[in-house]
Protein backbone atom coordinates (compact mmCIF):
# COMPACT_ATOMS: atom_id res chain seq x y z
CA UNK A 1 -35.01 -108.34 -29.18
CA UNK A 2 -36.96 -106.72 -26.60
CA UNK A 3 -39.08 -103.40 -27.53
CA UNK A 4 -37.21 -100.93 -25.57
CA UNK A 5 -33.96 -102.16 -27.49
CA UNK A 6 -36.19 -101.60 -30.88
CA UNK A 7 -37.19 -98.23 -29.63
CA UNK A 8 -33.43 -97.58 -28.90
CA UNK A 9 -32.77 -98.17 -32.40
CA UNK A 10 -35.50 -96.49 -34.24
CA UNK A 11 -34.45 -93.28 -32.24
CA UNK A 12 -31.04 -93.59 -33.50
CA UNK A 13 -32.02 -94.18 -36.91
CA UNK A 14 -34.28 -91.00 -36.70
CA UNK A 15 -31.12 -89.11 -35.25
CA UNK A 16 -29.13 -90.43 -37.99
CA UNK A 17 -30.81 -89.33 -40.93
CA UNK A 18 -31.64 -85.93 -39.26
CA UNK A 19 -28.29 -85.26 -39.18
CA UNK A 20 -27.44 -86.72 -42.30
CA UNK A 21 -30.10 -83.89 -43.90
CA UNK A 22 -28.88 -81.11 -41.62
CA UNK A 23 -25.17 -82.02 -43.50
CA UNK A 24 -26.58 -81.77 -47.24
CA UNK A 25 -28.73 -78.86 -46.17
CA UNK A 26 -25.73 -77.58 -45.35
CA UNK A 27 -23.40 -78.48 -48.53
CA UNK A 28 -26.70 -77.56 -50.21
CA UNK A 29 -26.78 -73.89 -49.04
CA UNK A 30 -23.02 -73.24 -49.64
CA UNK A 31 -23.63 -74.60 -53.55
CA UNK A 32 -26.62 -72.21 -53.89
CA UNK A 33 -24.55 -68.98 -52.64
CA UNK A 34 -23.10 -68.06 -55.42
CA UNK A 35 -26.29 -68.07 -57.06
CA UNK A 36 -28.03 -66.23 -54.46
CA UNK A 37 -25.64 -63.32 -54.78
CA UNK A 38 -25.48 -63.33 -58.29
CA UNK A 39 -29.61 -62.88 -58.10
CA UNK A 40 -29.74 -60.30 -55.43
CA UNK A 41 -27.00 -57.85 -56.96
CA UNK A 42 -28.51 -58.51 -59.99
CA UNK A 43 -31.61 -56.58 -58.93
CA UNK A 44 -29.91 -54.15 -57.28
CA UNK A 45 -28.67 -50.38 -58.24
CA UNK A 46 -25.19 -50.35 -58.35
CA UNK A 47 -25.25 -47.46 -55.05
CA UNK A 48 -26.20 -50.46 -52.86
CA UNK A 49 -23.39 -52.90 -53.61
CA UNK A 50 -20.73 -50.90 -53.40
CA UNK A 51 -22.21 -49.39 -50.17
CA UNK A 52 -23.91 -51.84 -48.28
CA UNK A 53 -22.57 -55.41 -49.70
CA UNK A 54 -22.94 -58.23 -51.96
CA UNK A 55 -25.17 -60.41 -48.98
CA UNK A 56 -27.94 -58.37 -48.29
CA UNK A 57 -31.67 -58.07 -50.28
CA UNK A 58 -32.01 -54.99 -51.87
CA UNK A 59 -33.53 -51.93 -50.53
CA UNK A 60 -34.72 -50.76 -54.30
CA UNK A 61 -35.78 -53.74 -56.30
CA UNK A 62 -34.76 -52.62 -59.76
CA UNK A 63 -34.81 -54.56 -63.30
CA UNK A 64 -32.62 -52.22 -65.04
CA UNK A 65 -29.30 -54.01 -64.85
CA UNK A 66 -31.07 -56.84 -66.22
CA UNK A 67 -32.31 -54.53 -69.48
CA UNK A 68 -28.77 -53.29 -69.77
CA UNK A 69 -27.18 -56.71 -69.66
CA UNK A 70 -29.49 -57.42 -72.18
CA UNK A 71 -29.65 -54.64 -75.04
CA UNK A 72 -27.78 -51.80 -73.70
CA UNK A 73 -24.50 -52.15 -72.04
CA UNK A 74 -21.31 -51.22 -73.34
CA UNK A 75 -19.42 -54.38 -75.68
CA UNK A 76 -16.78 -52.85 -77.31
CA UNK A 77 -17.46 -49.56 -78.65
CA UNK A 78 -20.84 -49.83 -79.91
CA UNK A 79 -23.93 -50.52 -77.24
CA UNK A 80 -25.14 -53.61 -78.54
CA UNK A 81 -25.73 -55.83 -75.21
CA UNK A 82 -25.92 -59.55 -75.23
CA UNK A 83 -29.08 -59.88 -77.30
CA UNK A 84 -27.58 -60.47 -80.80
CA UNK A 85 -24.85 -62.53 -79.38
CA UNK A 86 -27.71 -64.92 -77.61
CA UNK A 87 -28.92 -65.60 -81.26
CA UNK A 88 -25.53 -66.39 -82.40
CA UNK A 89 -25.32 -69.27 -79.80
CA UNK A 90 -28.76 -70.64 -80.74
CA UNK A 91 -27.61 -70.91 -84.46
CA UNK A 92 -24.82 -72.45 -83.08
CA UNK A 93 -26.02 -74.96 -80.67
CA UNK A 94 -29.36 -75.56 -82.39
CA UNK A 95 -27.41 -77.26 -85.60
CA UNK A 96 -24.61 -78.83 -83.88
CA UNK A 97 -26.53 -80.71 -81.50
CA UNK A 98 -29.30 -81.63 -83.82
CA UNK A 99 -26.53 -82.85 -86.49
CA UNK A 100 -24.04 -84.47 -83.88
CA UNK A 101 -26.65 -86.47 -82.50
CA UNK A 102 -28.31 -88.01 -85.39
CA UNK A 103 -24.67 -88.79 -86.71
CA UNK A 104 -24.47 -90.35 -83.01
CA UNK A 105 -27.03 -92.39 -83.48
CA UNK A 106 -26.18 -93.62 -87.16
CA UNK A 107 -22.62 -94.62 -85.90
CA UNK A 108 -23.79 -96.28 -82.56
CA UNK A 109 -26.80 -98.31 -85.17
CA UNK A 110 -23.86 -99.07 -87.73
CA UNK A 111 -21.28 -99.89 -84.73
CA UNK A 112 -23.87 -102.69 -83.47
CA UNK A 113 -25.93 -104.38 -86.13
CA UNK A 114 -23.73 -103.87 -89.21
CA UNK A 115 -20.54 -105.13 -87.97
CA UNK A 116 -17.34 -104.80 -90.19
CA UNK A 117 -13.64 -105.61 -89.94
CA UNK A 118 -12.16 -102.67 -88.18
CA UNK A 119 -15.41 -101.55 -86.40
CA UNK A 120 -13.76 -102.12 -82.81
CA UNK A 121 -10.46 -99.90 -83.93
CA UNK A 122 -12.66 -97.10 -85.23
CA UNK A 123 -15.13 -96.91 -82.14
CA UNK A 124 -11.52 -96.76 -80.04
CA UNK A 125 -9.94 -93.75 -82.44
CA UNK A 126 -13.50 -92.03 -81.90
CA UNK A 127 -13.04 -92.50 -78.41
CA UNK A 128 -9.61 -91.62 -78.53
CA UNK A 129 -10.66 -88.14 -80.43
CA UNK A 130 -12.69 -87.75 -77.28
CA UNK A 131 -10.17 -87.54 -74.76
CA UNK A 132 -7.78 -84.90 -76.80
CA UNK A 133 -7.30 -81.36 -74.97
CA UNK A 134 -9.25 -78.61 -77.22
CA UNK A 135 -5.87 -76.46 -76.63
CA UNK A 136 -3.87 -78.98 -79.35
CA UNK A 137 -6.33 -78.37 -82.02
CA UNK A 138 -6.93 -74.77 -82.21
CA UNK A 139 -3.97 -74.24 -84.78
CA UNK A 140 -5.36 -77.14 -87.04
CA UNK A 141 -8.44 -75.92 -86.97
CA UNK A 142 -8.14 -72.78 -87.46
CA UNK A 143 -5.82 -73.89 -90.90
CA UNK A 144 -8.84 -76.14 -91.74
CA UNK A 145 -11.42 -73.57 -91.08
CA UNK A 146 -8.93 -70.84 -93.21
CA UNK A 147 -8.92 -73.45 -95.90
CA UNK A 148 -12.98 -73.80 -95.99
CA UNK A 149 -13.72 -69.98 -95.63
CA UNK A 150 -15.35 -70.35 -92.40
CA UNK A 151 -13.10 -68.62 -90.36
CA UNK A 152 -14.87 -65.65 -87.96
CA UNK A 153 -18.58 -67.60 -88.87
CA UNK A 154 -21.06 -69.39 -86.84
CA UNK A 155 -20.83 -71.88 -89.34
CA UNK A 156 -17.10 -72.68 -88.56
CA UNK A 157 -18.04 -72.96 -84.75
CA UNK A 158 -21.18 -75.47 -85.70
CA UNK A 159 -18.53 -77.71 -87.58
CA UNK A 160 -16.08 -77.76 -84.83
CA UNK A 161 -18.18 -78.29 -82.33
CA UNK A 162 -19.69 -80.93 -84.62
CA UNK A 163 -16.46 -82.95 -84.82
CA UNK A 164 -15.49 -82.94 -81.25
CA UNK A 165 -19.26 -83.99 -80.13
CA UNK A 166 -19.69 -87.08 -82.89
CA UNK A 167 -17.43 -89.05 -80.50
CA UNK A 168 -19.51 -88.85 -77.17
CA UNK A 169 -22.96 -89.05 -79.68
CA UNK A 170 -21.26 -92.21 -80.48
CA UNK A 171 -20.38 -93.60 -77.34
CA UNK A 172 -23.72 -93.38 -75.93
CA UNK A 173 -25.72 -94.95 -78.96
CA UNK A 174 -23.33 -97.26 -79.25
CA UNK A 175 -23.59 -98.42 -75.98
CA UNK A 176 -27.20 -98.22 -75.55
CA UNK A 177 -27.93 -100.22 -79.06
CA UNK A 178 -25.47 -102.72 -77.77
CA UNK A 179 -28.29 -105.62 -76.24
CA UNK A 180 -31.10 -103.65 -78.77
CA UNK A 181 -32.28 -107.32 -80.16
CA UNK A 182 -30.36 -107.78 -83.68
CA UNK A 183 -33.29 -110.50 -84.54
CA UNK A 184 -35.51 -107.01 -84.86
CA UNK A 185 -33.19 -105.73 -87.36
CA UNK A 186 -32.71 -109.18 -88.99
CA UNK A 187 -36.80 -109.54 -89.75
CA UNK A 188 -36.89 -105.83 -90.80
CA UNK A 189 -34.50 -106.93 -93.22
CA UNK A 190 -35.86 -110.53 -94.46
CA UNK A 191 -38.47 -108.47 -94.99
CA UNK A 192 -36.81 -106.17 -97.37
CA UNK A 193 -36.10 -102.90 -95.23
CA UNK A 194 -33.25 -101.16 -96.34
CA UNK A 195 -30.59 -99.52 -93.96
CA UNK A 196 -32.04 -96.33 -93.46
CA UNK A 197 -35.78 -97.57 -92.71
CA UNK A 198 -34.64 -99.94 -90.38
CA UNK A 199 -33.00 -97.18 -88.34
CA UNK A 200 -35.85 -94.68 -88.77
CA UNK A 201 -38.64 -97.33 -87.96
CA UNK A 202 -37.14 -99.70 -85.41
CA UNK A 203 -33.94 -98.03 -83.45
CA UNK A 204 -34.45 -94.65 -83.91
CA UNK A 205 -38.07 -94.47 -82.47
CA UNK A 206 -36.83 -96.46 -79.08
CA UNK A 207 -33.74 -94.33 -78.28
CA UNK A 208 -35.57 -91.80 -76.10
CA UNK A 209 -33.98 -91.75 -73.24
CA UNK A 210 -30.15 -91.96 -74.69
CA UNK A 211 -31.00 -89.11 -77.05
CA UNK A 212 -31.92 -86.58 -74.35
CA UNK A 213 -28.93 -87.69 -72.57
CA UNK A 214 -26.90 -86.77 -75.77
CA UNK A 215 -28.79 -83.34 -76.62
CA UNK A 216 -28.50 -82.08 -73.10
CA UNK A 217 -24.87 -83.02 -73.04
CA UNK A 218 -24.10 -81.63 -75.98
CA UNK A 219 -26.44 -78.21 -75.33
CA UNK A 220 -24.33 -77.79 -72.08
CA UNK A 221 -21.02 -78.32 -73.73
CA UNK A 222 -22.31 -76.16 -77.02
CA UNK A 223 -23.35 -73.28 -75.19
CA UNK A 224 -20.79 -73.29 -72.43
CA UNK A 225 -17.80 -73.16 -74.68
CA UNK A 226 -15.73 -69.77 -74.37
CA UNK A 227 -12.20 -71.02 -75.38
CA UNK A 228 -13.28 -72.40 -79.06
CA UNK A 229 -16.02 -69.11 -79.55
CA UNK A 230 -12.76 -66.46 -78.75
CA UNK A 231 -10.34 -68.77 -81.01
CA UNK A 232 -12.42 -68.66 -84.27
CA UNK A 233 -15.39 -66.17 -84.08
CA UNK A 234 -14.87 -62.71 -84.09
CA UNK A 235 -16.92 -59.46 -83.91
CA UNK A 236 -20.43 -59.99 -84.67
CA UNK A 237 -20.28 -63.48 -85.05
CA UNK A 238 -19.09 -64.14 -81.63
CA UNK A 239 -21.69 -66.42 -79.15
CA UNK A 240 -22.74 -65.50 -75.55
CA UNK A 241 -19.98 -66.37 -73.43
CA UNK A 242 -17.32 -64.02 -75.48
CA UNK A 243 -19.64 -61.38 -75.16
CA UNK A 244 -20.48 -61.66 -71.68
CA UNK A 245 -16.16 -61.78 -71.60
CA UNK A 246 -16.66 -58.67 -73.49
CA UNK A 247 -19.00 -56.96 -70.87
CA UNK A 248 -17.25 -57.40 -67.74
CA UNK A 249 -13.74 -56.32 -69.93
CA UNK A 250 -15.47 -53.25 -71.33
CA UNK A 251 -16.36 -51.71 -68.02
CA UNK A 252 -14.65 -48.71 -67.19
CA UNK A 253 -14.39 -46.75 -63.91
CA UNK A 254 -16.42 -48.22 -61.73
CA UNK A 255 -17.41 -51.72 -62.53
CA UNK A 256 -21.38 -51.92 -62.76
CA UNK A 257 -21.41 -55.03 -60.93
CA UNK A 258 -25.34 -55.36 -61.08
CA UNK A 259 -25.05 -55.32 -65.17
CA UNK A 260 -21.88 -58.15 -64.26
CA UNK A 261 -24.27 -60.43 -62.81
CA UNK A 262 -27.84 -60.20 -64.48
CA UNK A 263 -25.42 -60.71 -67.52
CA UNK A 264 -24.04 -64.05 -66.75
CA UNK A 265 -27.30 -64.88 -65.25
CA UNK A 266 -29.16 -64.48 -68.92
CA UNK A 267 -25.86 -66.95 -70.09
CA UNK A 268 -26.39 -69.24 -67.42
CA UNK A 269 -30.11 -69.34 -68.34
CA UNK A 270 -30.30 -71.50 -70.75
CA UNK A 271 -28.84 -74.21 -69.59
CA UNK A 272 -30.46 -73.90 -66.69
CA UNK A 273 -33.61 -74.43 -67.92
CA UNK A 274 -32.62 -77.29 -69.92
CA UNK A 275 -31.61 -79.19 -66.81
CA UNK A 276 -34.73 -77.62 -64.72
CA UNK A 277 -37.19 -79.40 -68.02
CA UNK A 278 -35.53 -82.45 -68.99
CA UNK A 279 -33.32 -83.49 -65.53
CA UNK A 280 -35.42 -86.57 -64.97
CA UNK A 281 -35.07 -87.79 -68.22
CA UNK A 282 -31.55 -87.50 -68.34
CA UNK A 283 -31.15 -89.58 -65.34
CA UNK A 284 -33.05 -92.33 -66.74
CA UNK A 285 -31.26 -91.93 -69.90
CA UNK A 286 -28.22 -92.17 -68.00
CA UNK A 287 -29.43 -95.38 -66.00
CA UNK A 288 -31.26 -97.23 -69.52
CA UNK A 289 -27.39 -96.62 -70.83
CA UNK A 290 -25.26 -98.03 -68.17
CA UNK A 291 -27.91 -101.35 -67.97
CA UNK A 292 -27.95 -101.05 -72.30
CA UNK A 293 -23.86 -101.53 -72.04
């Protein structure tokens, strides 16, 4: 190959992946947008959106949206803001995901190195439980909640969000303890380590990477949730995305658009930082998993 025909093709390489980048700049941009508006108007008085737009930066930079999102603004009848409501989705999500993923982890250990007849059928039910729209349980559950006294509680919404997360908890330990090397577990237990030990000393310690996969999957789902939060928590008791429901709902007149948007931007937040933190590890979690099964 002569070197103008190499030159010929590094060019077009170079073109290539230039416009390549200009195209996910581009898909990039038009992701972020919504964002972008959300943070300008959130900064914003409310005089500027409704006379000059949602796309421009603000001509008075203001944080007081933000403080009314936060502990003033109108939810219901009494101005409460989102604060107390924020707390009720920490002791909701805090719990759930902490419980659902150690019980994760104990099925996916007991799945893999303590076989039993039937282990294949339950991991398929579990999986099975996975898979079922949260609209056909919310009349069972709300008869089993009635039943335990939970109804209206952040309790009830930690033990429902408990049972429908123990089946993806499962299906990543279980799949990443699949090739863990069973001869491990069989000298831990020649040399008398019980059940437990061998799980807190020898799997438990190496699973990382699956279990930040399962806590940020379960945060995101957690915290996310509005449809199981306006089914069976009421009032007080209610987590952030009902009451952020609440706020836009409870506007009246004019609609403080500002408050709108700093106010889903403190629900979003979370998460957000969750993903901004652990996001690498995640992906590797996700990558040791799919090699693991």
């Amino acid at each position: 190959m002569s070197i103008a025909s190499q030159d010929a093709g590094i060019r077009t390489g170079r073109v290539a992946r230039t416009f390549i980048y200009l195209v996910l700049l581009l898909f990039a941009l038009f992701y972020l947008l919504p964002l972008y508006v959300m943070l300008v108007n959130s900064v914003k008085p409310l005089s500027e959106i409704t006379g000059g737009g949602m796309m421009s930066l603000p001509q008075v930079w203001t944080l007081e949206p933000w403080a009314k999102a936060w502990s003033t603004a109108q939810i219901g009848v009494e101005p409460t803001g989102l604060r107390p409501y924020f707390w009720n989705s920490i002791s909701m999500v805090v719990p759930a995901v902490a419980i659902s993923t150690i019980l994760g982890a104990l099925n996916g250990y007991v799945l893999t190195k303590w076989r039993f007849r039937g282990d294949t059928i339950l991991f398929g039910l579990m999986l099975f439980a996975c898979f079922i729209p949260f609209q056909i349980v919310l009349i069972p559950m709300a008869a089993v909640l009635g039943t335990l006294g939970l109804s209206g509680t952040t309790a009830g919404l930690v033990l429902v969000h408990l049972v429908y997360g123990i089946g993806f908890s499962t299906l990543y330990f279980r799949n990443y303890y699949a090739v863990f090397p069973t001869e491990l577990v069989r000298a831990a237990q020649i040399d008398g380590a019980g059940f437990f030990r061998i799980f807190w000393r020898i799997l438990l310690p190496s699973s990382g990477p699956i279990s930040v996969v399962c806590v940020i999957w379960q945060f995101t789902n957690i915290w996310n949730d509005f449809l199981f939060g306006a089914s069976f928590a009421s009032g007080d008791g209610a987590p952030m995305t009902v009451a952020l429901n609440n706020l836009v709902q409870s506007s009246t007149g004019v609609k403080e658009y500002n408050v709108h948007f700093a106010g889903a931007i403190l629900a979003a937040l979370p998460t957000l930082l969750v993903y901004i933190v652990a996001g690498r590890y995640f992906v590797r979690g996700l990558m040791a998993g799919s090699v693991k099964g």
